[in-house]
Protein backbone atom coordinates (compact mmCIF):
# COMPACT_ATOMS: atom_id res chain seq x y z
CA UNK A 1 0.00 0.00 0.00
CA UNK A 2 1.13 3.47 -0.88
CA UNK A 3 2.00 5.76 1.74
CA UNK A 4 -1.27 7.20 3.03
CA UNK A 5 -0.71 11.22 2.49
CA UNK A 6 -3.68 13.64 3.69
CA UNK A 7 -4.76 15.96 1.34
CA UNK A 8 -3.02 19.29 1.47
CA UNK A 9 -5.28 21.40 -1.21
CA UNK A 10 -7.89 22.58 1.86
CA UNK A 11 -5.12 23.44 3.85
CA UNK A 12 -3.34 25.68 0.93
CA UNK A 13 -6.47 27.46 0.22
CA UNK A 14 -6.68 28.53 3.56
CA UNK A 15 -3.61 29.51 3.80
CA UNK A 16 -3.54 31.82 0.93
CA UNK A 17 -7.16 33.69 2.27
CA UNK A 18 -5.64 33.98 5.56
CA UNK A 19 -2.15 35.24 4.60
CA UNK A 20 -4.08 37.74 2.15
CA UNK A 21 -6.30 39.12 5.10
CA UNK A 22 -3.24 39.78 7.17
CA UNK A 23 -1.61 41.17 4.47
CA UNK A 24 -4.43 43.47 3.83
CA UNK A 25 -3.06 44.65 7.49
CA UNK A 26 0.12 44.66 7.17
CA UNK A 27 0.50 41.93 10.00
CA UNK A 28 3.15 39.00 10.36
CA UNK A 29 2.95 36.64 7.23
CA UNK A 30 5.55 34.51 8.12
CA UNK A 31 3.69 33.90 11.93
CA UNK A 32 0.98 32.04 9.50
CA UNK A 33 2.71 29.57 7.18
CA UNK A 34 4.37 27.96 10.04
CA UNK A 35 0.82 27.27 12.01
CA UNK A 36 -0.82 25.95 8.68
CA UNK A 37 2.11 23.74 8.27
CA UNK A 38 2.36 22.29 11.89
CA UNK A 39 -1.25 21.97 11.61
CA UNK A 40 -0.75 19.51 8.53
CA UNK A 41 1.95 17.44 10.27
CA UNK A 42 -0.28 17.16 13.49
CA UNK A 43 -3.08 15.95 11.56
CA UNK A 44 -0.92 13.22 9.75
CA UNK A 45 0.78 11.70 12.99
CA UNK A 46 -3.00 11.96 14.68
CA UNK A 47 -3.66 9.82 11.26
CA UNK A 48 -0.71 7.11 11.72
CA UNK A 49 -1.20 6.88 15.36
CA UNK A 50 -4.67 5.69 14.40
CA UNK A 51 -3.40 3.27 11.70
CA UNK A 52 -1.23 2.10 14.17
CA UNK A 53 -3.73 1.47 16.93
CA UNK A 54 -6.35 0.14 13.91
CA UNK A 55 -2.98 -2.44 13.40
CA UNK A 56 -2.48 -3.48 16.77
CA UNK A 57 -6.29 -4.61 16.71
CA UNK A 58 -6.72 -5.96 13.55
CA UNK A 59 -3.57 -8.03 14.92
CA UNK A 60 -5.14 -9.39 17.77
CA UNK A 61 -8.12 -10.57 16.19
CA UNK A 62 -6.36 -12.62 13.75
CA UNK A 63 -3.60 -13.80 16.89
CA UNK A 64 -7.35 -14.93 18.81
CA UNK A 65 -8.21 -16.48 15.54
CA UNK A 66 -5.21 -18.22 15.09
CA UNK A 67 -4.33 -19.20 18.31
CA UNK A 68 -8.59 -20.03 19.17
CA UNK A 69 -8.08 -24.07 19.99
CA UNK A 70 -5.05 -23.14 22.19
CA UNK A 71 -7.47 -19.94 24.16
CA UNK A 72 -10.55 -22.06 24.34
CA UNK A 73 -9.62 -25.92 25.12
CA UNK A 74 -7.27 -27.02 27.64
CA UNK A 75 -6.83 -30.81 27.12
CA UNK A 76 -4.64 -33.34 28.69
CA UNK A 77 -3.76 -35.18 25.45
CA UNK A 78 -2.16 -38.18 27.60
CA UNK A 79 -4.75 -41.25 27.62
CA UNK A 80 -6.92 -41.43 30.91
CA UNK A 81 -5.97 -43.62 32.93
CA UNK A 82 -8.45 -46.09 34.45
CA UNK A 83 -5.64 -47.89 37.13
CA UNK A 84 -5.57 -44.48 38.26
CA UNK A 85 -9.06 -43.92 38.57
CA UNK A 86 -9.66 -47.12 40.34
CA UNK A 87 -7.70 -46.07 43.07
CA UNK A 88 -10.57 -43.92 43.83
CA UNK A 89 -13.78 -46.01 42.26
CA UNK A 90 -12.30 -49.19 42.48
CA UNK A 91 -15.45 -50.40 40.06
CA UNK A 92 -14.93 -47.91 37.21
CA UNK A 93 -14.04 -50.18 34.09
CA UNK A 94 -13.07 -48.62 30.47
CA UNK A 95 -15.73 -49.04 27.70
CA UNK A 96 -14.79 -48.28 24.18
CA UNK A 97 -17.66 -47.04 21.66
CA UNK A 98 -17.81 -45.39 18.26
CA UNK A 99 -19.63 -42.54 17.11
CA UNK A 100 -22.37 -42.73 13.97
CA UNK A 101 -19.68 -41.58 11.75
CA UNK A 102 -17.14 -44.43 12.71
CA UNK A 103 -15.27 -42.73 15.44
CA UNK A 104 -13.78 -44.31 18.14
CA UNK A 105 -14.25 -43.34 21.62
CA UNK A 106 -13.59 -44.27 25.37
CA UNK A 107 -14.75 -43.89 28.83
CA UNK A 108 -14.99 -44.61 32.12
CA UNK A 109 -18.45 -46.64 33.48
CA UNK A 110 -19.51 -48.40 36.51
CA UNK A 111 -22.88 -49.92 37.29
CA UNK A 112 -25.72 -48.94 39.08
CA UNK A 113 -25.79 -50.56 42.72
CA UNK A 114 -28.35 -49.71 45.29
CA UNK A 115 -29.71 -47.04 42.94
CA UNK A 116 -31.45 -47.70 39.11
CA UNK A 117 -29.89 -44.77 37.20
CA UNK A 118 -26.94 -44.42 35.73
CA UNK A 119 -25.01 -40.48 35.97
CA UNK A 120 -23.71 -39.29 32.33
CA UNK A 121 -21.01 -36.99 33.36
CA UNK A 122 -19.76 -34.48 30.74
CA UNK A 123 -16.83 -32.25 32.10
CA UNK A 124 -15.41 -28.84 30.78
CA UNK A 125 -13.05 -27.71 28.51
CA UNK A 126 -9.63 -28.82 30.13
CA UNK A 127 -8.24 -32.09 30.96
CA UNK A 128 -9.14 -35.51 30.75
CA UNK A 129 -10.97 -37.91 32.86
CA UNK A 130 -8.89 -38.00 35.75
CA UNK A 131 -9.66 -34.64 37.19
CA UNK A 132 -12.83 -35.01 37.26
CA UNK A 133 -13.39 -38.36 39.65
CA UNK A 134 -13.87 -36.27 42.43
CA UNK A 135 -17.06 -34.81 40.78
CA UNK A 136 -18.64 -38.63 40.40
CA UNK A 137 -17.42 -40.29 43.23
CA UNK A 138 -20.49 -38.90 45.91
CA UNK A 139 -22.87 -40.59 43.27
CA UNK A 140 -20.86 -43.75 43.08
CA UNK A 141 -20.72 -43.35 47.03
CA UNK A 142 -25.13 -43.27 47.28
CA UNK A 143 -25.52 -46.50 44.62
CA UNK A 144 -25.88 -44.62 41.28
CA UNK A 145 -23.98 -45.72 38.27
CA UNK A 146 -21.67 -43.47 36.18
CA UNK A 147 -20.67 -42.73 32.85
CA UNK A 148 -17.51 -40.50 32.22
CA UNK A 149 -17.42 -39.84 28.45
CA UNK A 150 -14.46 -38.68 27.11
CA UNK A 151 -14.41 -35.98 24.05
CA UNK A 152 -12.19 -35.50 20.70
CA UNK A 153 -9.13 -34.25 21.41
CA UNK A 154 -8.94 -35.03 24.91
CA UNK A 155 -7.58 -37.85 26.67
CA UNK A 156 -5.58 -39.42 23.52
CA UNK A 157 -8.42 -39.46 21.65
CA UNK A 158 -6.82 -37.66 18.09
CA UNK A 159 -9.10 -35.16 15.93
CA UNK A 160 -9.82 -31.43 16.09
CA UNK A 161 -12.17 -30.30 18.79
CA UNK A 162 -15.48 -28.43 17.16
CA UNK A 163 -18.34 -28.02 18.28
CA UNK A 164 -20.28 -30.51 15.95
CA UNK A 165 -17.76 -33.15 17.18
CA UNK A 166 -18.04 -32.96 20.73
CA UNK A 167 -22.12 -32.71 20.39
CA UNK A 168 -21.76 -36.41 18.35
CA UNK A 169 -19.21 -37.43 20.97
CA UNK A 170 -21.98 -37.01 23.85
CA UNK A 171 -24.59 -38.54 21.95
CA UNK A 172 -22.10 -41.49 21.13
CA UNK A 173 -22.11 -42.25 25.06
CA UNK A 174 -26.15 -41.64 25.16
CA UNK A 175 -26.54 -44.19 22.95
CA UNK A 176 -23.80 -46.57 24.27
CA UNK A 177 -25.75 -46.66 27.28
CA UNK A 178 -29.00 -47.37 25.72
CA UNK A 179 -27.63 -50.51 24.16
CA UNK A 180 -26.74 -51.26 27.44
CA UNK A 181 -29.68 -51.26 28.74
CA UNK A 182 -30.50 -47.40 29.71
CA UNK A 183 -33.20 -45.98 28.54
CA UNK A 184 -33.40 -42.35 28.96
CA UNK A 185 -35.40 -42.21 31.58
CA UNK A 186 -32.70 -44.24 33.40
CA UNK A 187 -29.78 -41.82 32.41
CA UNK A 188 -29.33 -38.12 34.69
CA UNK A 189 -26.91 -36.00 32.50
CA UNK A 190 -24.57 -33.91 34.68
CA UNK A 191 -22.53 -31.55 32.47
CA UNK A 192 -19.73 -29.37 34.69
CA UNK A 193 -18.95 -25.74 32.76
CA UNK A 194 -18.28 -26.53 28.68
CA UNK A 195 -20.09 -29.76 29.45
CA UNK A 196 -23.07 -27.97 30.17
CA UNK A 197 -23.59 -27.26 26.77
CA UNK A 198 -23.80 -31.00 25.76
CA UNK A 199 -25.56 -32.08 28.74
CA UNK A 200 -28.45 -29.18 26.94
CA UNK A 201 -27.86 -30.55 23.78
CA UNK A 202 -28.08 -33.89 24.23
CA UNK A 203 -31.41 -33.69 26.02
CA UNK A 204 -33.15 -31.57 23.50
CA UNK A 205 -31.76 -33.76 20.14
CA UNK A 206 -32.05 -37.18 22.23
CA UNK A 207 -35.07 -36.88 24.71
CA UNK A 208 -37.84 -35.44 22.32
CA UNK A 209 -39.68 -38.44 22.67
CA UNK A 210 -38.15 -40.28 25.78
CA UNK A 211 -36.98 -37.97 28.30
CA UNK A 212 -34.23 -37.89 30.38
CA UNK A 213 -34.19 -38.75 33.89
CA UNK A 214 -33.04 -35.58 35.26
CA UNK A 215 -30.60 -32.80 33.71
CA UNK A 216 -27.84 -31.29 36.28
CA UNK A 217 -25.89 -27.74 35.22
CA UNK A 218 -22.74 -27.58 37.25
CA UNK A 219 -21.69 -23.57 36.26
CA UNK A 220 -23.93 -23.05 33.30
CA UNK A 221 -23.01 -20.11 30.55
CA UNK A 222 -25.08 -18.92 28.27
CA UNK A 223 -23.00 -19.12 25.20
CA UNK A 224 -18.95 -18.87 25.19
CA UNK A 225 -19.28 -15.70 23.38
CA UNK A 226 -20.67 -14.35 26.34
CA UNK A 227 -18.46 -15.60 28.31
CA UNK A 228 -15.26 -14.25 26.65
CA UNK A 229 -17.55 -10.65 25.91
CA UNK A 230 -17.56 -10.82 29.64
CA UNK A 231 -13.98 -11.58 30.34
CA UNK A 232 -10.53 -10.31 28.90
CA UNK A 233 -12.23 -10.37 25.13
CA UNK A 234 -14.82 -7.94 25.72
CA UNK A 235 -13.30 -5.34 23.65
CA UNK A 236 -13.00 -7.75 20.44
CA UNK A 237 -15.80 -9.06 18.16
CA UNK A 238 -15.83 -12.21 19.37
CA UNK A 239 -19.13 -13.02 17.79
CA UNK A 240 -17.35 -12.99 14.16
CA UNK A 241 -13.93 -14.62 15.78
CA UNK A 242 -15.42 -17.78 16.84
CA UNK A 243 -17.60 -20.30 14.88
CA UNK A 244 -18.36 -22.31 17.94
CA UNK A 245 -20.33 -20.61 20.54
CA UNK A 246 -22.02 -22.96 22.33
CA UNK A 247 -25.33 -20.57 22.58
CA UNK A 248 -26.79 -23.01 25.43
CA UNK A 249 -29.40 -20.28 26.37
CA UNK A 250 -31.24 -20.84 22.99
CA UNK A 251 -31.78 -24.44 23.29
CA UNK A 252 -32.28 -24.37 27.88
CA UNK A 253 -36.13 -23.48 26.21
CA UNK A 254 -36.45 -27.03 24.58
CA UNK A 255 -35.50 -29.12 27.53
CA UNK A 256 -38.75 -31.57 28.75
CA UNK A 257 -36.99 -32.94 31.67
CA UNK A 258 -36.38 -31.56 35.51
CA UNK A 259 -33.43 -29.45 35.82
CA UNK A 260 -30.98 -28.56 38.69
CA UNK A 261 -28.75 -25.68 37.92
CA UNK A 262 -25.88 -24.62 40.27
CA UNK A 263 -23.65 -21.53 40.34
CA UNK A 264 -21.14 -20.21 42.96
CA UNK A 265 -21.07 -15.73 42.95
CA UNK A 266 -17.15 -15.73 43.25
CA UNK A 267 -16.74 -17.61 39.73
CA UNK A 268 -14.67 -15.60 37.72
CA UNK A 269 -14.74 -18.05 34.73
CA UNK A 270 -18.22 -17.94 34.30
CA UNK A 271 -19.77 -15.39 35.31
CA UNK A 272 -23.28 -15.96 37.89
CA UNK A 273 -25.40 -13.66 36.32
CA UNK A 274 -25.19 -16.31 32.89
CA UNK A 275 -26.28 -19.10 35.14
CA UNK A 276 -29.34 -16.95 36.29
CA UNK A 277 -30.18 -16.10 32.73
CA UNK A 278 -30.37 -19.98 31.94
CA UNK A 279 -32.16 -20.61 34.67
CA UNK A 280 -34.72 -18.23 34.38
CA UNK A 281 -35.00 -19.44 30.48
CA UNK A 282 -35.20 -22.92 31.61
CA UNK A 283 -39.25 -24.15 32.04
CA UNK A 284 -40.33 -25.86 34.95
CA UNK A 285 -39.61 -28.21 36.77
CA UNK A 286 -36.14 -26.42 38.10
CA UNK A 287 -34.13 -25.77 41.10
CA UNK A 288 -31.23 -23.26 41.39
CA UNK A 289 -28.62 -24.08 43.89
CA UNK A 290 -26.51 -20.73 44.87
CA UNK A 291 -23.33 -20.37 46.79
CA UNK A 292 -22.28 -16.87 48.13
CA UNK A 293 -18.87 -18.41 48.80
CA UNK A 294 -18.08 -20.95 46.02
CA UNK A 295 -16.08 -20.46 42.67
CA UNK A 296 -16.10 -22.06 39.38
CA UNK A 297 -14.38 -25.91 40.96
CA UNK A 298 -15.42 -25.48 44.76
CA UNK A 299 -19.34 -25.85 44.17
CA UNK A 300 -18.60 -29.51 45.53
CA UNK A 301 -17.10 -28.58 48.84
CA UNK A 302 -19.68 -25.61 49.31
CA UNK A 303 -22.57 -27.90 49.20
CA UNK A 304 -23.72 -28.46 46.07
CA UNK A 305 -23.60 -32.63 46.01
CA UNK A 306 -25.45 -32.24 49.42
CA UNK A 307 -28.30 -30.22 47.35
CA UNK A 308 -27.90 -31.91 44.63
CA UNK A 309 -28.56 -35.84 45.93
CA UNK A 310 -31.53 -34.64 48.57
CA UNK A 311 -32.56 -33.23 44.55
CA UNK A 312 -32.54 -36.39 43.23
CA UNK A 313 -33.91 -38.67 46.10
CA UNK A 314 -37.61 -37.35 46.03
CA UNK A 315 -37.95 -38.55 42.36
């Protein structure tokens, strides 16, 4: 591009009527020329200082949508590992499954014992399957069975992580435990944070005719735009910089099962306010669980499982 220059013809024009005004006096031509021509180079830096700023930006956006896997998903890509796991559920087993386009999947399961459901958990955008035993263990503790589903590109399972991936992923495990024996009704989908998302999704595309037993929304947003508008991104259109945005608040309307939302007012992640707004769009039957002291991890320890079980034992 050629060297932006601004247009000096205004500026000469006015320079000659005001040098012939003052001339018409007799006052100081040469005090003149000098102002009109500092007032040209003022309003060309003013010009590249905003090219350079308009740069900077422009550069970020592209650097976010560049670098968008790397700011959105945190995975562990090391395989789960189930001898680890059964140090703390000594009954999880791994269960391998493919997705309706041939993909191959794993996770961690254990069986129902005193109670008849099984718990579909779905975690967030970071890890693998490890981290997360602490968030099933209390329902493996009271009889229920769990499911830990691992995604795409999480856990050593290879692919890019989209959207439209993770949504079949989830379904994948849905339908795993069907053919197991599971109906729906039989199945309570927890999702924790990103998982939320497919915990919604999975309801609304796969219980339109056969419910779910129960839905559970462990720090709920209402789309991940949002959520980065919110954060550190709010000053870049993230709207147009990511594809995916997980807009959970338009499908919470489509749910036909009972829901139990939870949301702590220190999480700085997510903010509370978006797990109000689902709420509120959510229809009935619901339950909110809020903690005045509890983050975006410590809902557990700030008694949210306590809620959460007392929840599911009058059903």
């Amino acid at each position: 591009m050629d060297k932006l220059v601004f247009p000096t013809y205004p500026l000469t024009i006015c320079s000659i009527a005001i040098n012939r005004t003052f001339l018409t006096f007799g006052t100081k031509r040469d005090i003149i020329r000098p102002m009109i021509q500092n007032m040209f180079r003022s309003k060309n830096q003013w010009i590249q200082i905003i090219l350079v700023i308009l740069s900077v930006y422009v550069g970020i956006c592209i650097g976010v949508v560049l670098m968008r896997d790397q700011l959105l998903y945190h995975p562990n890509p090391n395989k789960s590992d189930i001898r680890e796991a059964q140090k703390v559920i000594p009954s999880l087993r791994e269960v391998s499954y493919q997705t309706s386009d041939g993909r191959s999947l794993y996770g961690f399961f254990t069986q129902p014992t005193r109670q008849k459901q099984v718990v579909l958990f779905l975690h967030g955008n970071s890890y693998h399957l490890n981290a997360f035993l602490s968030r099933v263990r209390p329902f493996v503790d009271v009889g229920y069975g769990v499911m830990m589903a691992e995604y795409t590109g999480f856990g050593g399972i290879l692919g890019d992580i989209r959207q439209s991936v993770l949504e079949q992923d989830v379904r994948a495990a849905v339908r795993y435990l069907n053919r197991r024996g599971y109906a729906n009704r039989d199945i309570i989908l927890y999702g924790y944070s990103l998982g939320t998302y497919l915990a919604v999704d999975a309801s609304v595309e796969l219980g339109k005719t056969q419910p779910f037993h129960a839905l559970v929304l462990e720090a709920p947003f209402t789309s991940l735009v949002d959520v980065a508008a919110d954060t550190v991104y709010h000053l870049l259109p993230v709207g147009l910089l990511m594809p995916d945005g997980y807009f959970l608040i338009d499908k919470i309307g489509h749910i036909n099962t009972r829901l139990f939302v939870a949301h702590g007012r220190q999480d700085n992640t997510v903010p509370y306010h978006q797990g109000v707004a689902v709420f509120n769009a959510a229809p009935n039957p619901k339950v909110f669980f809020s903690s005045d002291t509890a983050d975006h991890r410590s809902l557990p320890e700030n008694g949210f499982f306590d809620s959460l079980l007392e929840w599911l034992r009058e059903y």
